[in-house]
PDB file of N, CA and C in Angstrom:
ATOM      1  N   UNK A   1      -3.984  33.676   4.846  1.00  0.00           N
ATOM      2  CA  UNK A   1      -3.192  33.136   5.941  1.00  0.00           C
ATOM      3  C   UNK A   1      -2.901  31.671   5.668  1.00  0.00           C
ATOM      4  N   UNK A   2      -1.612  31.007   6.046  1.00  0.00           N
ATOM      5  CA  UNK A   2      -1.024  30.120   5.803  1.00  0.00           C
ATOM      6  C   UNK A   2      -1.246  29.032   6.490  1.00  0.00           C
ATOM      7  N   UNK A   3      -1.567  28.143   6.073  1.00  0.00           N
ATOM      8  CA  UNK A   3      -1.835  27.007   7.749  1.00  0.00           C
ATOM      9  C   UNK A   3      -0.894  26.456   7.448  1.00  0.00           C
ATOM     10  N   UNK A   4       0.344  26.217   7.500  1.00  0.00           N
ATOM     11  CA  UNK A   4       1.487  25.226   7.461  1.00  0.00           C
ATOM     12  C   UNK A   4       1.570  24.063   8.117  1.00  0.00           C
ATOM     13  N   UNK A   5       0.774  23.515   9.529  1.00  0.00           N
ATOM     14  CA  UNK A   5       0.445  22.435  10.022  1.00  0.00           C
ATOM     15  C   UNK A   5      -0.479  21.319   9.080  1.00  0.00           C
ATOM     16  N   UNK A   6      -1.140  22.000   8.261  1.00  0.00           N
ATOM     17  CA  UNK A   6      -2.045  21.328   8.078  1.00  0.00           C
ATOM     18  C   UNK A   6      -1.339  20.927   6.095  1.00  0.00           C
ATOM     19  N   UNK A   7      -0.373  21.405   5.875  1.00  0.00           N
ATOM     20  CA  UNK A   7       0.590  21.490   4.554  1.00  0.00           C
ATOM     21  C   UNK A   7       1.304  20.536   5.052  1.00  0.00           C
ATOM     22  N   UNK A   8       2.448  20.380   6.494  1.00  0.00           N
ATOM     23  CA  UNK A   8       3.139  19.515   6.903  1.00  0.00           C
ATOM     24  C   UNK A   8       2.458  17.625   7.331  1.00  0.00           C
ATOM     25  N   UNK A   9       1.282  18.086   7.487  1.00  0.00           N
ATOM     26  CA  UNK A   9       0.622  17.441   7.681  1.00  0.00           C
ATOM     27  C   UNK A   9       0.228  16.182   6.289  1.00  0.00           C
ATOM     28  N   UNK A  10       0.022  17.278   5.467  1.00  0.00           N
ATOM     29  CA  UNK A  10       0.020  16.335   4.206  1.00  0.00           C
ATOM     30  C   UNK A  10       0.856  15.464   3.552  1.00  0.00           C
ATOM     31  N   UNK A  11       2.179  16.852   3.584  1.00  0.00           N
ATOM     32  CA  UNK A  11       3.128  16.263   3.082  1.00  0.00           C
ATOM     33  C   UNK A  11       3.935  14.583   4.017  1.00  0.00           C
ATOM     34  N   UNK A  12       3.714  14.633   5.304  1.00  0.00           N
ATOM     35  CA  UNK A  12       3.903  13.343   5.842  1.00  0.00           C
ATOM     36  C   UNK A  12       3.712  12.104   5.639  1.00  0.00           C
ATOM     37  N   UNK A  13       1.606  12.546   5.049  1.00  0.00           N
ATOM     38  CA  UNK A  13       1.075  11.613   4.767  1.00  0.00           C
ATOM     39  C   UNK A  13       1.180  11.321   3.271  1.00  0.00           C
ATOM     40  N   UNK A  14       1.417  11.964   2.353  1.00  0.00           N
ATOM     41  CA  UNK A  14       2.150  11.930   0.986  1.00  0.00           C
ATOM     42  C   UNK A  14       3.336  10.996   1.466  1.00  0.00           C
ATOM     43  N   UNK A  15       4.287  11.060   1.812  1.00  0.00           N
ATOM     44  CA  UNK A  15       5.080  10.626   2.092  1.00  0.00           C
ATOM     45  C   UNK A  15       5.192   9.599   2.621  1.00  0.00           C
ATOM     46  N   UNK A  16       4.569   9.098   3.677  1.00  0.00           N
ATOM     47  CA  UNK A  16       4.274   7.968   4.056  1.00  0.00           C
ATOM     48  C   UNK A  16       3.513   7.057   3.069  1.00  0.00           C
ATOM     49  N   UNK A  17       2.526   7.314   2.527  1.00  0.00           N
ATOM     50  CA  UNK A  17       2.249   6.743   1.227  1.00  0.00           C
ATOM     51  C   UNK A  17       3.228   6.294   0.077  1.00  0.00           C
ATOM     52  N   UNK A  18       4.150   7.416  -0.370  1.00  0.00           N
ATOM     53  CA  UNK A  18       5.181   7.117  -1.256  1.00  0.00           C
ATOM     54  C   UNK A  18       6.204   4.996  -0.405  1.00  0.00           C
ATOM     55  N   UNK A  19       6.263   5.558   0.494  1.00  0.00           N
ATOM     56  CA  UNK A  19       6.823   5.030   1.157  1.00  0.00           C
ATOM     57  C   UNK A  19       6.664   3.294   1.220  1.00  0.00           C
ATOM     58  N   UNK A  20       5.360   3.602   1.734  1.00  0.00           N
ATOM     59  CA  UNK A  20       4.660   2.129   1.256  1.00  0.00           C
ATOM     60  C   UNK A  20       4.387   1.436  -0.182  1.00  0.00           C
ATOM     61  N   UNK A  21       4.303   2.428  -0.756  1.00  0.00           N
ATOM     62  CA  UNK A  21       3.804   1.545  -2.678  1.00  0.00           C
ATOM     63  C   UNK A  21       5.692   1.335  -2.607  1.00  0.00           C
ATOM     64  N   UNK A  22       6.841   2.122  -2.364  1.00  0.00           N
ATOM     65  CA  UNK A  22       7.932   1.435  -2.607  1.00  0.00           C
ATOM     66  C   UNK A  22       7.628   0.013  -1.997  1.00  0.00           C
ATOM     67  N   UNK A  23       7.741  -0.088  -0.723  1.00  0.00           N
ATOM     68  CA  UNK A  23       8.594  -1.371   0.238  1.00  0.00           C
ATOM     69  C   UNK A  23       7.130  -2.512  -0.674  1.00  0.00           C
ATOM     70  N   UNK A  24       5.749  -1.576  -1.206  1.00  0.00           N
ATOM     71  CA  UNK A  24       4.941  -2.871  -2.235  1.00  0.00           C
ATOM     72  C   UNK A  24       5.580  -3.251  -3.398  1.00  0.00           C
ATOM     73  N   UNK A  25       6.373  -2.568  -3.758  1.00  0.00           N
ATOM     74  CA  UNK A  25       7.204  -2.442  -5.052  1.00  0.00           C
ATOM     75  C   UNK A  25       8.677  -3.774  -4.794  1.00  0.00           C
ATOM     76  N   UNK A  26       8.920  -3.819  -3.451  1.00  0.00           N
ATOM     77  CA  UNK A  26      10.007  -4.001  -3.013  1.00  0.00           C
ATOM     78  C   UNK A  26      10.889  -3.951  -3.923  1.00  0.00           C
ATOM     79  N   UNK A  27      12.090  -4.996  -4.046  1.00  0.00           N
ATOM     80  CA  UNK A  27      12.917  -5.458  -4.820  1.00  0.00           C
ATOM     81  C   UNK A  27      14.016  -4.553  -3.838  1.00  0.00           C
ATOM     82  N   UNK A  28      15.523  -4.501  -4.496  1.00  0.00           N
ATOM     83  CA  UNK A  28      17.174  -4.078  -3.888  1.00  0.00           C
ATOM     84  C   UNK A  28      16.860  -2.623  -3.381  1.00  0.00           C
ATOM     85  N   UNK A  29      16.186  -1.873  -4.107  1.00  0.00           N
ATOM     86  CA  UNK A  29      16.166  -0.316  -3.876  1.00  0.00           C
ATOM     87  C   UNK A  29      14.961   0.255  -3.052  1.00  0.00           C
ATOM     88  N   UNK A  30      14.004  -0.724  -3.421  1.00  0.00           N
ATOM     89  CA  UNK A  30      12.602  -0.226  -2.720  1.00  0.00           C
ATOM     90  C   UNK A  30      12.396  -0.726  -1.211  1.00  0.00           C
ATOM     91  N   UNK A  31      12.964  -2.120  -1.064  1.00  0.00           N
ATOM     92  CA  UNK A  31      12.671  -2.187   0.328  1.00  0.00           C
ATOM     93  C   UNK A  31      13.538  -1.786   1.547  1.00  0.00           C
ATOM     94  N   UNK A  32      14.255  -0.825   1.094  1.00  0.00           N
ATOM     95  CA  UNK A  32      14.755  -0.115   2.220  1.00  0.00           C
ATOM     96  C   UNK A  32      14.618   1.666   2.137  1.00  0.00           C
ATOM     97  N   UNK A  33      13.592   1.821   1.204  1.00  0.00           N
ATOM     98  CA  UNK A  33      13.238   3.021   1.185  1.00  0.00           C
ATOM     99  C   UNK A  33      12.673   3.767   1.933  1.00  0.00           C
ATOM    100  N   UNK A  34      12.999   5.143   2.061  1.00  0.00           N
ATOM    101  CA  UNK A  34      12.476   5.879   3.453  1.00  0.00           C
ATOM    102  C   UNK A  34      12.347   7.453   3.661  1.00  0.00           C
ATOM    103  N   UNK A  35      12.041   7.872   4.301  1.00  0.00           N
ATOM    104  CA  UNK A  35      11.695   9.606   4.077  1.00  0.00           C
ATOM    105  C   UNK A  35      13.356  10.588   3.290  1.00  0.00           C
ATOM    106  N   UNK A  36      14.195   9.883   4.255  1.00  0.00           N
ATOM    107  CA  UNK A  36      15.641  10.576   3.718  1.00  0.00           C
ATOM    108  C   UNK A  36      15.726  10.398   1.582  1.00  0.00           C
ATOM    109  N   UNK A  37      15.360   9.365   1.515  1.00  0.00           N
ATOM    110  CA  UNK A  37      15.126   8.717   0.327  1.00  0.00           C
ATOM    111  C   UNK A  37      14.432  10.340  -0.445  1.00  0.00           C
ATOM    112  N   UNK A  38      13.214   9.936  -0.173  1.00  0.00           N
ATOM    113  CA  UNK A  38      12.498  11.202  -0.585  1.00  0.00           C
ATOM    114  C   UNK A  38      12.794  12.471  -0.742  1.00  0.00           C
ATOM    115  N   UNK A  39      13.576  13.270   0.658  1.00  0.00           N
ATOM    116  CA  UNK A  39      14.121  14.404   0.603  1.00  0.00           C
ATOM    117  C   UNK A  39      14.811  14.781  -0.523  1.00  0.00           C
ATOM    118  N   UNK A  40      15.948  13.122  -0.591  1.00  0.00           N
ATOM    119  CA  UNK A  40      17.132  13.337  -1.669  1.00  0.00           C
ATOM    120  C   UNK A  40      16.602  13.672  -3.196  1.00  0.00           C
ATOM    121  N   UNK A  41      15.869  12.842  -3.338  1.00  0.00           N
ATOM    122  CA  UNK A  41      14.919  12.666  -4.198  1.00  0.00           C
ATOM    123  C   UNK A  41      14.190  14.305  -4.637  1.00  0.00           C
ATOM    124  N   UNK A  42      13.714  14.917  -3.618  1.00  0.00           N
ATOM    125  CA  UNK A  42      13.190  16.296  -4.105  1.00  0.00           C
ATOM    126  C   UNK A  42      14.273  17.305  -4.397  1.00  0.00           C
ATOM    127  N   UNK A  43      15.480  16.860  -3.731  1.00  0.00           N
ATOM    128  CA  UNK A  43      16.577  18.155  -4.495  1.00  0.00           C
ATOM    129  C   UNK A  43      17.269  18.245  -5.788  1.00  0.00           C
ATOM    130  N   UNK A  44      16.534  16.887  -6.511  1.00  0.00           N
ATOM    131  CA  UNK A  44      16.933  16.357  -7.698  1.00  0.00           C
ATOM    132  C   UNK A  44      16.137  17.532  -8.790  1.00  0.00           C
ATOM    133  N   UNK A  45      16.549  17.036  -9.603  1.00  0.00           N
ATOM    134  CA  UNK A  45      15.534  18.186 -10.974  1.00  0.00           C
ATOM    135  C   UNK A  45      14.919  17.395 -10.808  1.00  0.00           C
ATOM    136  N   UNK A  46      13.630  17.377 -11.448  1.00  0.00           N
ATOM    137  CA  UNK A  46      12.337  17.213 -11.828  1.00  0.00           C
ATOM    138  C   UNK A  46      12.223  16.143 -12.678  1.00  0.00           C
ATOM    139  N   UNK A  47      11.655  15.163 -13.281  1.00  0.00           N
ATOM    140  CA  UNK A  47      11.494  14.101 -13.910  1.00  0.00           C
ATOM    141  C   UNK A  47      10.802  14.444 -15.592  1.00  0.00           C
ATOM    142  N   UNK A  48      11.347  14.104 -16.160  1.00  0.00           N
ATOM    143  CA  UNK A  48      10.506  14.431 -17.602  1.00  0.00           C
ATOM    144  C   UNK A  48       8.852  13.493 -17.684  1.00  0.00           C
ATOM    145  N   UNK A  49       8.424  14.080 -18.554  1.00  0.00           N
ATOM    146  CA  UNK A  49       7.133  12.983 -18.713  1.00  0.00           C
ATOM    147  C   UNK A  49       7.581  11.092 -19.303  1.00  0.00           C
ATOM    148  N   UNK A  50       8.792  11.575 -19.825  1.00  0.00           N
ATOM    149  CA  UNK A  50       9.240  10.644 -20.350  1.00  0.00           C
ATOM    150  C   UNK A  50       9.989   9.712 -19.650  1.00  0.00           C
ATOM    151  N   UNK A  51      10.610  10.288 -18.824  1.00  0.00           N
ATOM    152  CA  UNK A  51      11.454   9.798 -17.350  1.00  0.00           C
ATOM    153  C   UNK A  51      10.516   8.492 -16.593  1.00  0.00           C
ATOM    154  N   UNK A  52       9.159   9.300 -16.442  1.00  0.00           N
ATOM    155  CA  UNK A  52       8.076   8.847 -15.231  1.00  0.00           C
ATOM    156  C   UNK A  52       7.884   7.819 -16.029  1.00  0.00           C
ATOM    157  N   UNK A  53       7.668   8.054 -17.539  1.00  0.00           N
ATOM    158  CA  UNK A  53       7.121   6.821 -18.234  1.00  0.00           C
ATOM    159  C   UNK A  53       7.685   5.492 -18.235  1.00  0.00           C
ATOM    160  N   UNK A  54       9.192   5.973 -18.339  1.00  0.00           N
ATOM    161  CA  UNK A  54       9.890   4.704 -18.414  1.00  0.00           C
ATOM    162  C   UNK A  54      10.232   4.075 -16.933  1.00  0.00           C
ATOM    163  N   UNK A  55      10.020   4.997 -15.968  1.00  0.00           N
ATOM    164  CA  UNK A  55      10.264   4.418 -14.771  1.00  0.00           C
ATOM    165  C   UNK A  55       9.134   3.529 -14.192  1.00  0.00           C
ATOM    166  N   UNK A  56       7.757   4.121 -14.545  1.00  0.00           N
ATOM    167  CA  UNK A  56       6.659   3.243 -14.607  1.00  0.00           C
ATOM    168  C   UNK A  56       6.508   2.177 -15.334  1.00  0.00           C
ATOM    169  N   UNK A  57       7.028   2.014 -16.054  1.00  0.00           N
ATOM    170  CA  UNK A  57       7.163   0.986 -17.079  1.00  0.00           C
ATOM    171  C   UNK A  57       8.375   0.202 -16.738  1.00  0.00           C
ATOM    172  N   UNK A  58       9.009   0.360 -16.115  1.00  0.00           N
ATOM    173  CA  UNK A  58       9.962  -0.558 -15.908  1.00  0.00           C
ATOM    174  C   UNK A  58      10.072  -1.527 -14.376  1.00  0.00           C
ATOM    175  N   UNK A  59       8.859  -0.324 -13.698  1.00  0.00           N
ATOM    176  CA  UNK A  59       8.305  -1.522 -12.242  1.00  0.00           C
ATOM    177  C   UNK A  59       7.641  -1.907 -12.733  1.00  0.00           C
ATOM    178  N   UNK A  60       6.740  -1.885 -13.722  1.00  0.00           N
ATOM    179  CA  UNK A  60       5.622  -2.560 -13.815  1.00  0.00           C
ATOM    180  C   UNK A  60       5.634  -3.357 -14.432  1.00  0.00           C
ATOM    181  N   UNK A  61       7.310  -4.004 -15.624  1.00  0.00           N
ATOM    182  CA  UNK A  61       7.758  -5.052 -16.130  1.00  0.00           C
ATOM    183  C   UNK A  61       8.401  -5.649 -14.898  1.00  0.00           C
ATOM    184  N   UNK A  62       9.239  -5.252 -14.030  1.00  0.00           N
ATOM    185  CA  UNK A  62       9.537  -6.238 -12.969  1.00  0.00           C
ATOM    186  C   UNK A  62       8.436  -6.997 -12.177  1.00  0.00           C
ATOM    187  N   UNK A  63       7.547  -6.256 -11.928  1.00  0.00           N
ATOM    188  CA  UNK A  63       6.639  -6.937 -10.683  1.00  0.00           C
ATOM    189  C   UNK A  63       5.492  -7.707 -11.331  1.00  0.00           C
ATOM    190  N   UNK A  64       5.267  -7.674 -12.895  1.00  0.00           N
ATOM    191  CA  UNK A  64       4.560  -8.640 -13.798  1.00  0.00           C
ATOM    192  C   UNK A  64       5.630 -10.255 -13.235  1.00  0.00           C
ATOM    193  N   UNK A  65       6.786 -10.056 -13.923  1.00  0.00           N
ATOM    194  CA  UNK A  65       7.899 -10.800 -13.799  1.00  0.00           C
ATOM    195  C   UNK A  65       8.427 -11.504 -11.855  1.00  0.00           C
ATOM    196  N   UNK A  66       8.133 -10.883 -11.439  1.00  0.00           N
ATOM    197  CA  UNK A  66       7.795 -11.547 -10.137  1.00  0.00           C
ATOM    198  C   UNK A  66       6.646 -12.016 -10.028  1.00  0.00           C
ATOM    199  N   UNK A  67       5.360 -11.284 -10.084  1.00  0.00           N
ATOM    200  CA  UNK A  67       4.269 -12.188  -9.910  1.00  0.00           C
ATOM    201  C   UNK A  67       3.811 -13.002 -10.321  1.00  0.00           C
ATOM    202  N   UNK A  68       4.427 -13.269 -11.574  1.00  0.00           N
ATOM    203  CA  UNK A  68       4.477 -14.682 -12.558  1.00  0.00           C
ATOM    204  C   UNK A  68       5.756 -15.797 -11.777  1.00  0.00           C
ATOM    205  N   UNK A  69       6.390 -15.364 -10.739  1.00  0.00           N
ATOM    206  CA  UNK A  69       7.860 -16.056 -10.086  1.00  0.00           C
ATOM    207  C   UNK A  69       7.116 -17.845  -9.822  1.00  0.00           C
ATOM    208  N   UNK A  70       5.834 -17.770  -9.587  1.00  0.00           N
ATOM    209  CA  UNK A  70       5.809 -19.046 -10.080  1.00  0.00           C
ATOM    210  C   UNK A  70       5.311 -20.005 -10.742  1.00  0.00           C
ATOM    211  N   UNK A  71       5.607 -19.429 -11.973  1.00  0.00           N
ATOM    212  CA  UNK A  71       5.547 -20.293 -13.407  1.00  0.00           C
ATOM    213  C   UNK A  71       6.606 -20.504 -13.921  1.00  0.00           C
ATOM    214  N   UNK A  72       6.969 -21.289 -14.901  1.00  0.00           N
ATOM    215  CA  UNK A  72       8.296 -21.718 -15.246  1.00  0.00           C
ATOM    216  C   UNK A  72       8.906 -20.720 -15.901  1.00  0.00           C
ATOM    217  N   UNK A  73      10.275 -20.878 -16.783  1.00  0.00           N
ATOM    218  CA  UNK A  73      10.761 -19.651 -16.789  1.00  0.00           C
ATOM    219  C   UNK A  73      10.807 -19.184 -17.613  1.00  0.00           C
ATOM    220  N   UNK A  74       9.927 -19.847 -18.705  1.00  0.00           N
ATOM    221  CA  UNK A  74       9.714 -19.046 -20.124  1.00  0.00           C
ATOM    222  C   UNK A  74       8.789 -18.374 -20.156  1.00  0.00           C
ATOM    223  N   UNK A  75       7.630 -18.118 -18.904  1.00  0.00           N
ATOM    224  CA  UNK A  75       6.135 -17.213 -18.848  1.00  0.00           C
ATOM    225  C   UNK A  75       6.735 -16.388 -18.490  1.00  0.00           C
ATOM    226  N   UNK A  76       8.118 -16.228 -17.270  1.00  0.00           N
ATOM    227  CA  UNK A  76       8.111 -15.088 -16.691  1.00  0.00           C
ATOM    228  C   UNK A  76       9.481 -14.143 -17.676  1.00  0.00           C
ATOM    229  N   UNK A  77       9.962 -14.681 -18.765  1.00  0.00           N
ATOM    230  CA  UNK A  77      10.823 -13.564 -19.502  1.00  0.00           C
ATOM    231  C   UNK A  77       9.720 -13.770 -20.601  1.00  0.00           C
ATOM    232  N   UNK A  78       8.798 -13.705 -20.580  1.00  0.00           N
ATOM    233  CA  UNK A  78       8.013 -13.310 -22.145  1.00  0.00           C
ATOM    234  C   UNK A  78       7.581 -11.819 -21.834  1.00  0.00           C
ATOM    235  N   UNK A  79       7.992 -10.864 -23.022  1.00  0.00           N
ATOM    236  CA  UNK A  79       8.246  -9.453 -23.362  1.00  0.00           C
ATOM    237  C   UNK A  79       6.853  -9.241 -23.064  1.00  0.00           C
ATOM    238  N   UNK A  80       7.064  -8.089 -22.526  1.00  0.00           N
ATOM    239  CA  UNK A  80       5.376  -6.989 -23.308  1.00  0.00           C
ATOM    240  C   UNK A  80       5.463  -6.964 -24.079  1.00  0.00           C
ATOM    241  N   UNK A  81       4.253  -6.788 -24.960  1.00  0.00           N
ATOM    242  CA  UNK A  81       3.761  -6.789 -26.202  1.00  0.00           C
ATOM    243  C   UNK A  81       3.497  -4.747 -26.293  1.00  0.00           C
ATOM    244  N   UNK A  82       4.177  -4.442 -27.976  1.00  0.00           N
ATOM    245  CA  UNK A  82       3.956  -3.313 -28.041  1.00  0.00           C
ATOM    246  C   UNK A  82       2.925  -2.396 -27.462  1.00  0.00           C
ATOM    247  N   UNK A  83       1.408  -2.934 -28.329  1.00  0.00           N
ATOM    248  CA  UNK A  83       0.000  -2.830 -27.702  1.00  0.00           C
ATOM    249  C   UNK A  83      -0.157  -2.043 -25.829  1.00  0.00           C
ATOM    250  N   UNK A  84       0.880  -3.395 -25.220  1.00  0.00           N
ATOM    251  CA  UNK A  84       0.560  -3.308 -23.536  1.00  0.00           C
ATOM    252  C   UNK A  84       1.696  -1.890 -23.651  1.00  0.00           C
ATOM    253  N   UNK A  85       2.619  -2.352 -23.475  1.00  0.00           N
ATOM    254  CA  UNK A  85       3.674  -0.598 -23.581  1.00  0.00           C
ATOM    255  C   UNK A  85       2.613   0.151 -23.810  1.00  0.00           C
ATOM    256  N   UNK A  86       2.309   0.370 -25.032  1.00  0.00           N
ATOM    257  CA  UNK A  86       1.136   1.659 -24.976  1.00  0.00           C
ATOM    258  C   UNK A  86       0.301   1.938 -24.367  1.00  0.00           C
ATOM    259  N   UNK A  87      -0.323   1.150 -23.703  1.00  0.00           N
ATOM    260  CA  UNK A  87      -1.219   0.827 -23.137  1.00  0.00           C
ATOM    261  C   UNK A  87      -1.016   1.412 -21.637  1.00  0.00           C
ATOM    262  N   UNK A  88       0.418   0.962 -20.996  1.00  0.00           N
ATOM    263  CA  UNK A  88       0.708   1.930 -19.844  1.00  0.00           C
ATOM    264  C   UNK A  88       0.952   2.511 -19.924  1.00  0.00           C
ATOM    265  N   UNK A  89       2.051   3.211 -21.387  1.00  0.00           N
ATOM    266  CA  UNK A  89       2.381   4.419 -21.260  1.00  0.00           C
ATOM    267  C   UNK A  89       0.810   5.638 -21.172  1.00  0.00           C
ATOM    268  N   UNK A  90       0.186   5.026 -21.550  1.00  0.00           N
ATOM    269  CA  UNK A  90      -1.202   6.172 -21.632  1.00  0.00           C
ATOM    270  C   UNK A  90      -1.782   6.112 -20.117  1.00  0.00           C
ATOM    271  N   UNK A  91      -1.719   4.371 -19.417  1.00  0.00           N
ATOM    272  CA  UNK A  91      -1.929   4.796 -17.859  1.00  0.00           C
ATOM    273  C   UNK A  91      -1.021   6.068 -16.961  1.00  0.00           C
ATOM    274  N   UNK A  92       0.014   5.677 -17.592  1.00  0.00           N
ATOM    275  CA  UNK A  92       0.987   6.566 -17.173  1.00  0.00           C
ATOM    276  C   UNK A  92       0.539   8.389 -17.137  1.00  0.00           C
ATOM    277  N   UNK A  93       0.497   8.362 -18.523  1.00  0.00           N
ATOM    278  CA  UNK A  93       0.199   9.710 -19.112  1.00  0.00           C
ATOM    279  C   UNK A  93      -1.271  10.693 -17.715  1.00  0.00           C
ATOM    280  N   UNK A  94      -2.143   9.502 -18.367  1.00  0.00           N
ATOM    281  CA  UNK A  94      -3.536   9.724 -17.406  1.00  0.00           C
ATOM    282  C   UNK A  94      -3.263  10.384 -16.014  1.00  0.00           C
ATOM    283  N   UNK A  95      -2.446   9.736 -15.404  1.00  0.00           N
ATOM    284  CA  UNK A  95      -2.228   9.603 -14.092  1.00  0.00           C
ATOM    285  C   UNK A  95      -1.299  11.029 -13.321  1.00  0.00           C
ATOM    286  N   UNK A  96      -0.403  11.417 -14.602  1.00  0.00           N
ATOM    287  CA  UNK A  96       0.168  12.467 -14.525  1.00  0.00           C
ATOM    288  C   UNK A  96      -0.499  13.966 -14.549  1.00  0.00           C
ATOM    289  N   UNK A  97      -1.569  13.178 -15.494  1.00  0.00           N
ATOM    290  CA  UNK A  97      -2.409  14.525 -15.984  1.00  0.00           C
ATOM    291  C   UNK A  97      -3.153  14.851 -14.927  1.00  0.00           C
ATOM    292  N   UNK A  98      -3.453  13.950 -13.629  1.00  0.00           N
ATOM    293  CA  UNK A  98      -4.760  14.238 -12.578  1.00  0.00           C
ATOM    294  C   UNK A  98      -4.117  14.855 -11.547  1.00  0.00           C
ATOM    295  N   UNK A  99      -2.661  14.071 -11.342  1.00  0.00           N
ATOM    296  CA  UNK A  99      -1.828  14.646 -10.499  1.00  0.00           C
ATOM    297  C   UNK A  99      -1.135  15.991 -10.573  1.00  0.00           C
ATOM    298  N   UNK A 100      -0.646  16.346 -11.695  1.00  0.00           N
ATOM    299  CA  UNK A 100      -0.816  17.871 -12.088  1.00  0.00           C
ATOM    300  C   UNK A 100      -2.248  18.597 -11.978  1.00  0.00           C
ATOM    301  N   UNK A 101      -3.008  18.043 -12.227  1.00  0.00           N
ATOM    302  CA  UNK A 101      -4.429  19.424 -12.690  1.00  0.00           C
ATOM    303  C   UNK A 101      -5.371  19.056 -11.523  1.00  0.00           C
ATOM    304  N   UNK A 102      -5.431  18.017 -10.962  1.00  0.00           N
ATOM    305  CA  UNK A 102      -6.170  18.143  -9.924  1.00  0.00           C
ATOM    306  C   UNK A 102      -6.165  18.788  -8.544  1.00  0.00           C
ATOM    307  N   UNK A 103      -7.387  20.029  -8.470  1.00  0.00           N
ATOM    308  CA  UNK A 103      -6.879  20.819  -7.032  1.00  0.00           C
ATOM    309  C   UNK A 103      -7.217  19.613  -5.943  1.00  0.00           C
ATOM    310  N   UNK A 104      -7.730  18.581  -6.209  1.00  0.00           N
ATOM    311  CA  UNK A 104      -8.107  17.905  -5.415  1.00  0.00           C
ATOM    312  C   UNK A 104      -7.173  17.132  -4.838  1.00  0.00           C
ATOM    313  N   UNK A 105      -6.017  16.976  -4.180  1.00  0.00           N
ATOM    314  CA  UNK A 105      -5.070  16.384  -3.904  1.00  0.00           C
ATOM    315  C   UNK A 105      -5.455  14.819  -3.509  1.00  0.00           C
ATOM    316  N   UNK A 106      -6.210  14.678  -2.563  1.00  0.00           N
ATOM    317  CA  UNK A 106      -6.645  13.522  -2.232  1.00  0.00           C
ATOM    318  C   UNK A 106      -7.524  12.513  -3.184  1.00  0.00           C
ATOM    319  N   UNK A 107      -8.081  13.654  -4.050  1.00  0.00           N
ATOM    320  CA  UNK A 107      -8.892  12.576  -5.281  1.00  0.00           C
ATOM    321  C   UNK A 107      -7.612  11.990  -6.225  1.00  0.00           C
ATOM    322  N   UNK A 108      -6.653  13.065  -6.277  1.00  0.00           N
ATOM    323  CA  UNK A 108      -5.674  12.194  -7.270  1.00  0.00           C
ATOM    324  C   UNK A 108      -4.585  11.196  -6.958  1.00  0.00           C
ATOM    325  N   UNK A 109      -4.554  11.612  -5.454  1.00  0.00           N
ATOM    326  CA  UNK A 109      -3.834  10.166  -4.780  1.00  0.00           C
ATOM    327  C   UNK A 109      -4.724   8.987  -4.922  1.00  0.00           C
ATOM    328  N   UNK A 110      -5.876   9.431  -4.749  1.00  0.00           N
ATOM    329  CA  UNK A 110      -6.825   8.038  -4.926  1.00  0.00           C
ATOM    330  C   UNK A 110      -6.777   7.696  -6.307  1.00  0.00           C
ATOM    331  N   UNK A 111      -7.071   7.796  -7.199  1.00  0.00           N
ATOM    332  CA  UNK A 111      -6.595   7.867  -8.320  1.00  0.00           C
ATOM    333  C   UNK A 111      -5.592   6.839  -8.730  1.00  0.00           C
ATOM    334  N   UNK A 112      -4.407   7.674  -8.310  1.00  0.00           N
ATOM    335  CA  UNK A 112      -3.026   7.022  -8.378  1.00  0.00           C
ATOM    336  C   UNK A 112      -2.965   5.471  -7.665  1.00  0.00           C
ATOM    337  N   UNK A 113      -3.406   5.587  -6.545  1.00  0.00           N
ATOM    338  CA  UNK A 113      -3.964   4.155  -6.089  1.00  0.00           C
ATOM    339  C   UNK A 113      -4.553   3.180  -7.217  1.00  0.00           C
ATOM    340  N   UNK A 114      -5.803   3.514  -7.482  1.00  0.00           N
ATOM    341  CA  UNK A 114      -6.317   2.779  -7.711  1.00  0.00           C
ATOM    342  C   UNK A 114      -6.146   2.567  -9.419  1.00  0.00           C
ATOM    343  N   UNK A 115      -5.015   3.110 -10.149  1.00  0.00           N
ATOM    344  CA  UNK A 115      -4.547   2.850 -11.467  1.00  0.00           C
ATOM    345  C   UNK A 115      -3.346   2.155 -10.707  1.00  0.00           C
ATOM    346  N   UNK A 116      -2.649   1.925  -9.812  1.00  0.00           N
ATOM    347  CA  UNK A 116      -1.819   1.032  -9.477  1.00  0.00           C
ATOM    348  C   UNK A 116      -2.136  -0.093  -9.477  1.00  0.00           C
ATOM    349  N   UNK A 117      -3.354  -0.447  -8.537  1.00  0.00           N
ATOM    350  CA  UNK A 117      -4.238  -1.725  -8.461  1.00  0.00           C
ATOM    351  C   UNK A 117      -4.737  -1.739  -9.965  1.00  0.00           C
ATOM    352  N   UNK A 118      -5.188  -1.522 -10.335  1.00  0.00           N
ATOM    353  CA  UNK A 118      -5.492  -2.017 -11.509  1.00  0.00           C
ATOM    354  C   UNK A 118      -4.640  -2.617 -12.648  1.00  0.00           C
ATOM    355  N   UNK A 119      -3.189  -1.609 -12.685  1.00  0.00           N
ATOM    356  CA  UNK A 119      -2.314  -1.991 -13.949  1.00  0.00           C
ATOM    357  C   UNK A 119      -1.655  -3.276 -13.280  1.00  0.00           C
ATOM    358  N   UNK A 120      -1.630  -4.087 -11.836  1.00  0.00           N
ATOM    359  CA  UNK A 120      -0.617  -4.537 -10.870  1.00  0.00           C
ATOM    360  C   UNK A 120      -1.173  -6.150 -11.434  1.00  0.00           C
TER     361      UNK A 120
END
């Protein structure tokens, strides 16, 4: 038997979560992000591993680059270094792997949290 309250339930709070690491993410696209966002977002195909990678990798070069916003302006365009790329792409990887294989839904949101805080 199906409990669908308690599925809708999640998915809210999934969602509401998504919601917030955007508007933490901010910048043009993120801080006006919102459940409609999401919906659109799920009728899309599916993301490659490679997709996620570079999309992770590419907030996580902006918001280096903001949080450096005040140092002068040659700290905040200095590149990642190959090494670091790899380095998230494997956070990346990790993170995918818990979120796929874990029945534990809530351990791998935590998870996902807390490899955010950490790579941030």
């Amino acid at each position: 038997m199906c409990n669908t309250d308690n599925t809708t339930t999640q998915t809210s709070t999934l969602s509401d979560e998504i919601i917030n690491l955007a508007h933490e993410f901010g910048g043009d696209c993120f801080n006006t992000f919102s459940h409609d966002d999401i919906d659109e977002l799920l009728v899309d195909d599916a993301l490659s591993d490679n997709d996620i990678i570079d999309l992770t990798l590419d907030l996580t070069v902006d918001r280096v680059v903001r949080l450096k916003g005040d140092n002068d302006e040659e700290e905040k365009s200095t590149p990642l270094t190959g090494k670091l790329i790899q380095g998230l792409q494997l956070c990346s990887k990790l993170e995918n792997h818990f979120l796929i294989n874990d029945p534990n839904s809530e351990r791998a949101s935590k998870l996902q949290r807390e490899l955010h805080v950490w790579i941030s």
